[in-house]
C-alpha atoms as a PDB file:
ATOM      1  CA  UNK A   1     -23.969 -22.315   7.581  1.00  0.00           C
ATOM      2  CA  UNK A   2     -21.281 -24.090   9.277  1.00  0.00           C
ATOM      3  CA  UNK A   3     -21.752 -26.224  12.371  1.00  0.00           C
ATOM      4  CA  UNK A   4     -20.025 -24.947  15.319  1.00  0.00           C
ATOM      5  CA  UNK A   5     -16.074 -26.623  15.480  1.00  0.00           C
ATOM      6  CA  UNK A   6     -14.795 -26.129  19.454  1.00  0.00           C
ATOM      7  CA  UNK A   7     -10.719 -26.708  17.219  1.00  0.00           C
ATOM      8  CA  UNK A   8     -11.878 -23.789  14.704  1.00  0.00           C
ATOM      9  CA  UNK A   9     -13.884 -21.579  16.790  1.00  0.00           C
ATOM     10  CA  UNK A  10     -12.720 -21.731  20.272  1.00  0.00           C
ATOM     11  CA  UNK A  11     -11.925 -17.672  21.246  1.00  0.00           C
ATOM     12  CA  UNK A  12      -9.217 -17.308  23.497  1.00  0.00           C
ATOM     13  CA  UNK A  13      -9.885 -15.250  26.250  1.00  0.00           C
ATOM     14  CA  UNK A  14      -7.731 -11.982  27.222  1.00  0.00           C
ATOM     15  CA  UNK A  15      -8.560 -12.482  30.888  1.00  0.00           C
ATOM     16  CA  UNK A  16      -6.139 -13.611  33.624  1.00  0.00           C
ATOM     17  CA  UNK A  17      -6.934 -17.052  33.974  1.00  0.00           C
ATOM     18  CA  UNK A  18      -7.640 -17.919  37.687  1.00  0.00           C
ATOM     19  CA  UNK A  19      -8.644 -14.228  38.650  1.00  0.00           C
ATOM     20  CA  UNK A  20     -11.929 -12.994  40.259  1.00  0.00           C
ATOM     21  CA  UNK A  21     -12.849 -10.238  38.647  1.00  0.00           C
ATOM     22  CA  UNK A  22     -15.601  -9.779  41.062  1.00  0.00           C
ATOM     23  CA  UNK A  23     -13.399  -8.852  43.603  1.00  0.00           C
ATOM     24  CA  UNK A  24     -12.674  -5.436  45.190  1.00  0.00           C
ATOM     25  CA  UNK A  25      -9.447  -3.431  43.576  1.00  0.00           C
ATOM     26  CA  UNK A  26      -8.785  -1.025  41.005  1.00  0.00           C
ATOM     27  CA  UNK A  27      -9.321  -1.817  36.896  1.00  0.00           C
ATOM     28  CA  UNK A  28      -8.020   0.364  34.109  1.00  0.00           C
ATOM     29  CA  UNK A  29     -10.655  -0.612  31.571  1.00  0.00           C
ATOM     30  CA  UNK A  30     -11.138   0.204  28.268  1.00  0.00           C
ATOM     31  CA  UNK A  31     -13.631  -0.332  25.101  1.00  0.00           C
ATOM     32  CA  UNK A  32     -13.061   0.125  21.380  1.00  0.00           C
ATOM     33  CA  UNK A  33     -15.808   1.158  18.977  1.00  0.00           C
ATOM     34  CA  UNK A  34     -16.722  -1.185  16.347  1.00  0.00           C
ATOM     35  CA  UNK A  35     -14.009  -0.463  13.783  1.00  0.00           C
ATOM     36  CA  UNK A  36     -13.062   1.831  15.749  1.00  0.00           C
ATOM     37  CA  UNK A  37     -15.328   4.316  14.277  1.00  0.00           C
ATOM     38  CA  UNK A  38     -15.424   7.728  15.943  1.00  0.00           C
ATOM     39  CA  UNK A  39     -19.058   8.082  17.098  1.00  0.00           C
ATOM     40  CA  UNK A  40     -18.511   9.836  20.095  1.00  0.00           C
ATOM     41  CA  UNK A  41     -16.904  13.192  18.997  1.00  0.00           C
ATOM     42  CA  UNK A  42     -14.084  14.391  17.787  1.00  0.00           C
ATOM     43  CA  UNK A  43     -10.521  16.068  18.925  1.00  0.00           C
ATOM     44  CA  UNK A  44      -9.876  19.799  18.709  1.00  0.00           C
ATOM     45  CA  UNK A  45      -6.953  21.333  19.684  1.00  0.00           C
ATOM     46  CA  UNK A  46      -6.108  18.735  22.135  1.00  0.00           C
ATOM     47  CA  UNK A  47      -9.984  18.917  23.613  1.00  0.00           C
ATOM     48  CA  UNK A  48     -12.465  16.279  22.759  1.00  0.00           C
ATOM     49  CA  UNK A  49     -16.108  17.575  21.627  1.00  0.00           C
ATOM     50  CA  UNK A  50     -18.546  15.142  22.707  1.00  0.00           C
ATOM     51  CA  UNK A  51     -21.272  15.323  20.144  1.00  0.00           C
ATOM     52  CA  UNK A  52     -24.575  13.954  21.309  1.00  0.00           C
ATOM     53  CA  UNK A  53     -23.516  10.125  21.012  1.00  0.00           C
ATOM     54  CA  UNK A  54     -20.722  11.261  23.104  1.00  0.00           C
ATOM     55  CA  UNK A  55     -22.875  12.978  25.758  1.00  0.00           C
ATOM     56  CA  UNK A  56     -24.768   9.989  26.180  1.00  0.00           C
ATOM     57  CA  UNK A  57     -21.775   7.696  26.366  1.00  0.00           C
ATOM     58  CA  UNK A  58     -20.479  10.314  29.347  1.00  0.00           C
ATOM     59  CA  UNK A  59     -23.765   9.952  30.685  1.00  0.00           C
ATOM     60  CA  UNK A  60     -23.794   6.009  30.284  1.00  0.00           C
ATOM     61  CA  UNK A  61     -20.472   5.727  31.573  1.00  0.00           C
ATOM     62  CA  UNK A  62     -21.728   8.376  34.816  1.00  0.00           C
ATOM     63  CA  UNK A  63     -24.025   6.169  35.684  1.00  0.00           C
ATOM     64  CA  UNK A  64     -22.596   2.919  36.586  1.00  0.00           C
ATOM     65  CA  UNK A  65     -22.302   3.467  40.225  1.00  0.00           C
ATOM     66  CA  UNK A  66     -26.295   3.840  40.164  1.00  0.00           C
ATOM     67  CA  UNK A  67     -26.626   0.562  38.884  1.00  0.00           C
ATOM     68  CA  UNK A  68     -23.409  -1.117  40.820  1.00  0.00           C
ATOM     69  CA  UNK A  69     -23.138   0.848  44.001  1.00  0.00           C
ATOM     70  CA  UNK A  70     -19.976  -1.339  45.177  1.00  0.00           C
ATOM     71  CA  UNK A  71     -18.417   1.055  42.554  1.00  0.00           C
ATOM     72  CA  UNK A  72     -16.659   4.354  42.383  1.00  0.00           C
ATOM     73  CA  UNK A  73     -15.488   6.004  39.423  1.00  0.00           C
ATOM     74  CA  UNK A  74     -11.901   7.139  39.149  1.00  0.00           C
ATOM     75  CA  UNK A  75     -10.469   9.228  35.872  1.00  0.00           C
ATOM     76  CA  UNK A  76     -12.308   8.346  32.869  1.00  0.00           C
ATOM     77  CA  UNK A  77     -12.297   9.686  29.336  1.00  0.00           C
ATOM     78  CA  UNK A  78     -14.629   9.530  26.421  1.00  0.00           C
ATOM     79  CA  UNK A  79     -12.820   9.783  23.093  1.00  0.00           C
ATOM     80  CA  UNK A  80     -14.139   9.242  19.265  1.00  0.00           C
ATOM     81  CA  UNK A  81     -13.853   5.977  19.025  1.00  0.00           C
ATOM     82  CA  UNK A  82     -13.061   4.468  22.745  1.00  0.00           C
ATOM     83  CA  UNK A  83     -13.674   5.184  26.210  1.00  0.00           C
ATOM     84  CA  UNK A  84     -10.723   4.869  28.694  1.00  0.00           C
ATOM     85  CA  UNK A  85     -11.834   4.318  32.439  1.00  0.00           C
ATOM     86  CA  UNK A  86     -10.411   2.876  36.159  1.00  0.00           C
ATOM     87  CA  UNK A  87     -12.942   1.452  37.709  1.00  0.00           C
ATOM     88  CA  UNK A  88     -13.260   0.514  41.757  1.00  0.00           C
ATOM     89  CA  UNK A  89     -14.580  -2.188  42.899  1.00  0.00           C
ATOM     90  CA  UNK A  90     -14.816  -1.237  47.074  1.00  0.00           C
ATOM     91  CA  UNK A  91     -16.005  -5.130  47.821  1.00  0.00           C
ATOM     92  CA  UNK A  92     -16.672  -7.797  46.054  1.00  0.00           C
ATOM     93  CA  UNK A  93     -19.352  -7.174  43.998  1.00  0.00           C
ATOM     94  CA  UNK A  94     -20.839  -7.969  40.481  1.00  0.00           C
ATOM     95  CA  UNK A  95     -17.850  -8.627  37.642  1.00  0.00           C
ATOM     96  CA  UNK A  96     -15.965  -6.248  35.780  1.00  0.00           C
ATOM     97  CA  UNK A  97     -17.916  -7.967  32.710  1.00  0.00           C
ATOM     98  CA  UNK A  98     -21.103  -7.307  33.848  1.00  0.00           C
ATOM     99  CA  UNK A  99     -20.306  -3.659  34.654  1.00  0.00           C
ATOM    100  CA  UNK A 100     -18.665  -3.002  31.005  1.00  0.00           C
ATOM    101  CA  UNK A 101     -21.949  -5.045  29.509  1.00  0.00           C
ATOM    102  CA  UNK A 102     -24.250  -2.806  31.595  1.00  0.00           C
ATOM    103  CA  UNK A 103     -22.509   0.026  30.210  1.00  0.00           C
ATOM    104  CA  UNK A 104     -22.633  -1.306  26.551  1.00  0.00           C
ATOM    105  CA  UNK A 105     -26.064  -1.895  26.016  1.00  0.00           C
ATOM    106  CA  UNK A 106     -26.999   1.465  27.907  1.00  0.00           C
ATOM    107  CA  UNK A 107     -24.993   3.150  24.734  1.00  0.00           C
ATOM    108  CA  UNK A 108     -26.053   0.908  22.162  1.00  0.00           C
ATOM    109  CA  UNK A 109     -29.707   0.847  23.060  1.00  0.00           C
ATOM    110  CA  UNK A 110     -29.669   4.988  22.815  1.00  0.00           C
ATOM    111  CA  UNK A 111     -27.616   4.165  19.505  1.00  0.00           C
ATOM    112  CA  UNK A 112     -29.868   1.906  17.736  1.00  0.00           C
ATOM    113  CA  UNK A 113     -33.247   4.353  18.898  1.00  0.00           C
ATOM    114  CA  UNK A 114     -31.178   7.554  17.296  1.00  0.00           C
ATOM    115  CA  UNK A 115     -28.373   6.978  14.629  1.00  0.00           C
ATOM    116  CA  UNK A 116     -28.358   4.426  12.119  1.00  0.00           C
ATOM    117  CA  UNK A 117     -25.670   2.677  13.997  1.00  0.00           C
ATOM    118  CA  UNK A 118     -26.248  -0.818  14.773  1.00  0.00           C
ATOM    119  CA  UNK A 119     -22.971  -2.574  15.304  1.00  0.00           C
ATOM    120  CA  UNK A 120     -21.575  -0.038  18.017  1.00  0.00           C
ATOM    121  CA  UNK A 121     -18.723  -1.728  20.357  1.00  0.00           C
ATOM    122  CA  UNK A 122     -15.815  -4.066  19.354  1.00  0.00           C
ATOM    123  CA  UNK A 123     -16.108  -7.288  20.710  1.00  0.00           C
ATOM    124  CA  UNK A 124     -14.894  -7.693  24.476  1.00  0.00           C
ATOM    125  CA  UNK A 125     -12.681  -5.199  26.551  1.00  0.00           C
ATOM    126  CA  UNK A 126      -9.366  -4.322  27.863  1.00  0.00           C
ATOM    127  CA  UNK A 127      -8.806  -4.180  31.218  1.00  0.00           C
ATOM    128  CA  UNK A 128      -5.544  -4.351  33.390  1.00  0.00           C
ATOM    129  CA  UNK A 129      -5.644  -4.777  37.287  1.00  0.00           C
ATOM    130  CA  UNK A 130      -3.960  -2.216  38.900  1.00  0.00           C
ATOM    131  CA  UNK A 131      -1.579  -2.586  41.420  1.00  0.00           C
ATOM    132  CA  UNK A 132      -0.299  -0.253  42.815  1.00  0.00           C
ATOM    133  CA  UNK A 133      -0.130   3.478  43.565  1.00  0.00           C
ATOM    134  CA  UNK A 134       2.695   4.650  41.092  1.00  0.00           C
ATOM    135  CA  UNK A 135       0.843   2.247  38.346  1.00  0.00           C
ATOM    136  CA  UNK A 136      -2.574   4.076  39.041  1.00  0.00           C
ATOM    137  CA  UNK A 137      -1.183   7.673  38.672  1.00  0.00           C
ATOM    138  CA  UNK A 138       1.003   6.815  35.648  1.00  0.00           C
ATOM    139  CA  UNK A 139      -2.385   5.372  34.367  1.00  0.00           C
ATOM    140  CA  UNK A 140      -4.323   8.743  35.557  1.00  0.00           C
ATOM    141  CA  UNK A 141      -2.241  10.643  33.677  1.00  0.00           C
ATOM    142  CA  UNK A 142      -2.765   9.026  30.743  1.00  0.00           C
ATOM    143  CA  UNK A 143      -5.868   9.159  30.811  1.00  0.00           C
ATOM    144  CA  UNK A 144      -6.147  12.516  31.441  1.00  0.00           C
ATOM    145  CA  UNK A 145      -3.708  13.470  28.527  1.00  0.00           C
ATOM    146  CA  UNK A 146      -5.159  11.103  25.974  1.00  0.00           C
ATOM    147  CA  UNK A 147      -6.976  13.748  23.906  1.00  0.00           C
ATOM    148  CA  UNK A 148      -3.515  15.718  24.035  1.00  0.00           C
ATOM    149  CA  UNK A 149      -1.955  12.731  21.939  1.00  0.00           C
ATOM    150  CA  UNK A 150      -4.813  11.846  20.194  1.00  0.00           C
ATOM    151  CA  UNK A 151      -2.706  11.738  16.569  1.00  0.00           C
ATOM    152  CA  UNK A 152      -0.661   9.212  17.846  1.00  0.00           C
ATOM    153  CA  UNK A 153      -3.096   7.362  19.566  1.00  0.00           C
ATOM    154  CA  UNK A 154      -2.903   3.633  18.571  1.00  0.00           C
ATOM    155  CA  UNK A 155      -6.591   3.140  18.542  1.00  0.00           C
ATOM    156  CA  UNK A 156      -7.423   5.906  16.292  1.00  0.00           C
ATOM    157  CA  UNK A 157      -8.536   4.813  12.591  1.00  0.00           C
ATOM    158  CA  UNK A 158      -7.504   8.398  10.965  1.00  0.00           C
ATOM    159  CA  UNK A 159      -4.846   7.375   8.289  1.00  0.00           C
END
C-alpha cells in the first residue's frame, strides 16, 4: 500500500471556489450511479419504470425536506442510472453536500440491506447554481423531458 502523496493524490474539486453553498438560492443537482449502472429502472416509451430500487430512491429523494426543512423541492427526476434534481435552499441552511450525502446513504443503506449492490453512487455530484428565471425553466424542462431523450442521454452506459 502506498503512502498518501498530497502531488499524486490531491482531487481537484468541481466546486466554485469561494462559494457558500450553505446559502439560500436555487441548485440544479445531479448524481451518477456507480458506473453508471441502471439500478433504478428503466425507460419505456419515453416513461421511466421505477423498479423497487427506484421507488426507494423517489422516496429517498421525497424526503429531504423532512430532514432539511430550509428546503423545498423543485422538478426532480429519477432515471436508471442518475437522479436529476433543483434543489432550494429558502435560508441559509445546512450545505448542498450534506443534503446530497443525506440523500446517498438513505439509498445506499436500503441498497446494501436488499440487492447485492454495494458500491452504489459515483463519487461526488454535479451541481450548478442557478441564476436566474429563464436558466431555471430551461433547466425544468429538461428535466422534465429527460426520459423523452433518454437514448441520447450522455450519462447513459447502453452502447
Amino acid at each position: 500500500m502506498t503512502s498518501y502523496n498530497p502531488e499524486y493524490h490531491h482531487r481537484r474539486s468541481i466546486r466554485l471556489i469561494g462559494y457558500d453553498y450553505s446559502q439560500a438560492g436555487l441548485y440544479f443537482i445531479t448524481i451518477c450511479c456507480h458506473g453508471r449502472e441502471c439500478w433504478f429502472g428503466e425507460i419505456k416509451n419515453g416513461v421511466m419504470i421505477l423498479n423497487d430500487a427506484g421507488n426507494i430512491a423517489n422516496e429517498c429523494w421525497s424526503d429531504i425536506p423532512t430532514h432539511f426543512p430550509n428546503v423545498v423541492l423543485h422538478e426532480f427526476i429519477i432515471m436508471p442510472n442518475h437522479i436529476h434534481g433543483v434543489i432550494e435552499l429558502k435560508e441559509p441552511s445546512k450545505t448542498i453536500g450534506s443534503i446530497v450525502r443525506g440523500f446517498k446513504i438513505g439509498v445506499t443503506k436500503w441498497m446494501r440491506q436488499n440487492t447485492n449492490v454495494f458500491n452504489v453512487w459515483q463519487r461526488n455530484y454535479w451541481e450548478h447554481i442557478i441564476r436566474n428565471e429563464n436558466e431555471y425553466n430551461r433547466i425544468a424542462q429538461y428535466i422534465l423531458s429527460n426520459p423523452q431523450n433518454w437514448e441520447h442521454d450522455q450519462l447513459t452506459n447502453i452502447k
